[in-house]
Protein backbone atom coordinates (compact mmCIF):
# COMPACT_ATOMS: atom_id res chain seq x y z
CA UNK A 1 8.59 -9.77 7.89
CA UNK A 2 11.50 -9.63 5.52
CA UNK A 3 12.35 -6.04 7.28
CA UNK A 4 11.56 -7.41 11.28
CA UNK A 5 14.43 -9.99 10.35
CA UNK A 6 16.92 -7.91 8.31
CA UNK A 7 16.94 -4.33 9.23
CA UNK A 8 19.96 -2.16 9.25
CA UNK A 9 20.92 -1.20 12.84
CA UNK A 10 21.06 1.98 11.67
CA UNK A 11 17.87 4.90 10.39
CA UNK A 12 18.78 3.83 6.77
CA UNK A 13 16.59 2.90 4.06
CA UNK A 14 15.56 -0.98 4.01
CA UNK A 15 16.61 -2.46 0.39
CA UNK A 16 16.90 -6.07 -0.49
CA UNK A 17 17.14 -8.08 -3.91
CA UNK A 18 14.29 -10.67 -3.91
CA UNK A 19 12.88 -12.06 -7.50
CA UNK A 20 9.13 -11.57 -7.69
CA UNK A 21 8.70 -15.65 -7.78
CA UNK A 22 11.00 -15.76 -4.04
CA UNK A 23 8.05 -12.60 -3.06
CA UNK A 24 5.24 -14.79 -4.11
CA UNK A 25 6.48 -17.75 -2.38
CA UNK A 26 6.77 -16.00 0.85
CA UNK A 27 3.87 -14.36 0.58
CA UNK A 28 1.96 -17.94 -0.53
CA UNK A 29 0.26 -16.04 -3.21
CA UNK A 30 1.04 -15.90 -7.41
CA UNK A 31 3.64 -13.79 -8.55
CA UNK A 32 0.99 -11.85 -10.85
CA UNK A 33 -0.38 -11.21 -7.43
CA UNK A 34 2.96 -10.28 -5.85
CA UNK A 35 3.97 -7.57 -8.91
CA UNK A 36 0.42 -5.94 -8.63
CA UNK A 37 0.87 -5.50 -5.28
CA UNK A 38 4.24 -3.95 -5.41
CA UNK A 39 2.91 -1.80 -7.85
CA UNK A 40 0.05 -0.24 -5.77
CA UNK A 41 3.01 0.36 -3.13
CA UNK A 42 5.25 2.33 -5.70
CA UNK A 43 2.50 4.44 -6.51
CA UNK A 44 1.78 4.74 -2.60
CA UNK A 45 5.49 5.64 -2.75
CA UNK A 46 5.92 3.47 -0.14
CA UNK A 47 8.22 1.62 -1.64
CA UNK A 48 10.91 1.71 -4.71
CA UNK A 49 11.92 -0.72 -7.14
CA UNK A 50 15.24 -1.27 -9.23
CA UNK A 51 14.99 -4.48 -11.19
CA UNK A 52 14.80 -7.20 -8.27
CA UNK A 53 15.76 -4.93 -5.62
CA UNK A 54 13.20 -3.72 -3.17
CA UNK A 55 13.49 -0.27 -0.98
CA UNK A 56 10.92 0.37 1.61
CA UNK A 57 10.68 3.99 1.58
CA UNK A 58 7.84 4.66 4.60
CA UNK A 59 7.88 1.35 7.15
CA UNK A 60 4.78 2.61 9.21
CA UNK A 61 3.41 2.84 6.65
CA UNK A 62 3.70 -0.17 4.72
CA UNK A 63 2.83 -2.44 7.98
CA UNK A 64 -0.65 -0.63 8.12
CA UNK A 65 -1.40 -0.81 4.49
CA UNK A 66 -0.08 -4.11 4.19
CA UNK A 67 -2.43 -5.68 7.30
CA UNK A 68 -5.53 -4.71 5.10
CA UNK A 69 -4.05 -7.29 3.19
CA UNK A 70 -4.09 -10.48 5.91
């Protein structure tokens, strides 16, 4: 969602600062919940963390593994 409203215009990598608590809320689920999640998707290397900033390293990706989660 958060990449559908805010993605560069051009092929560059999707990064935004969100806190883990601002993640949860979105996602209407605990932060503990939010981190673990994020994890799995670093080790999926789909994505990339740097404190509170988020970098979505495969999109495609992402949107399928992420719909097993609805």
């Amino acid at each position: 969602m958060l990449h559908h409203i805010y993605q560069p215009a051009d092929n560059a990598l999707f990064s935004i600062p969100i806190s883990r608590e601002d993640l949860a809320a979105l996602m209407g689920t605990a932060k503990e919940t939010a981190s673990r999640l994020l994890s799995d998707f670093r080790d999926e290397s789909l994505i990339r963390t740097q404190g509170s900033r988020i970098t979505i390293l495969d999109v495609q990706k992402l949107a399928k593994v992420s719909a097993l989660y609805d």
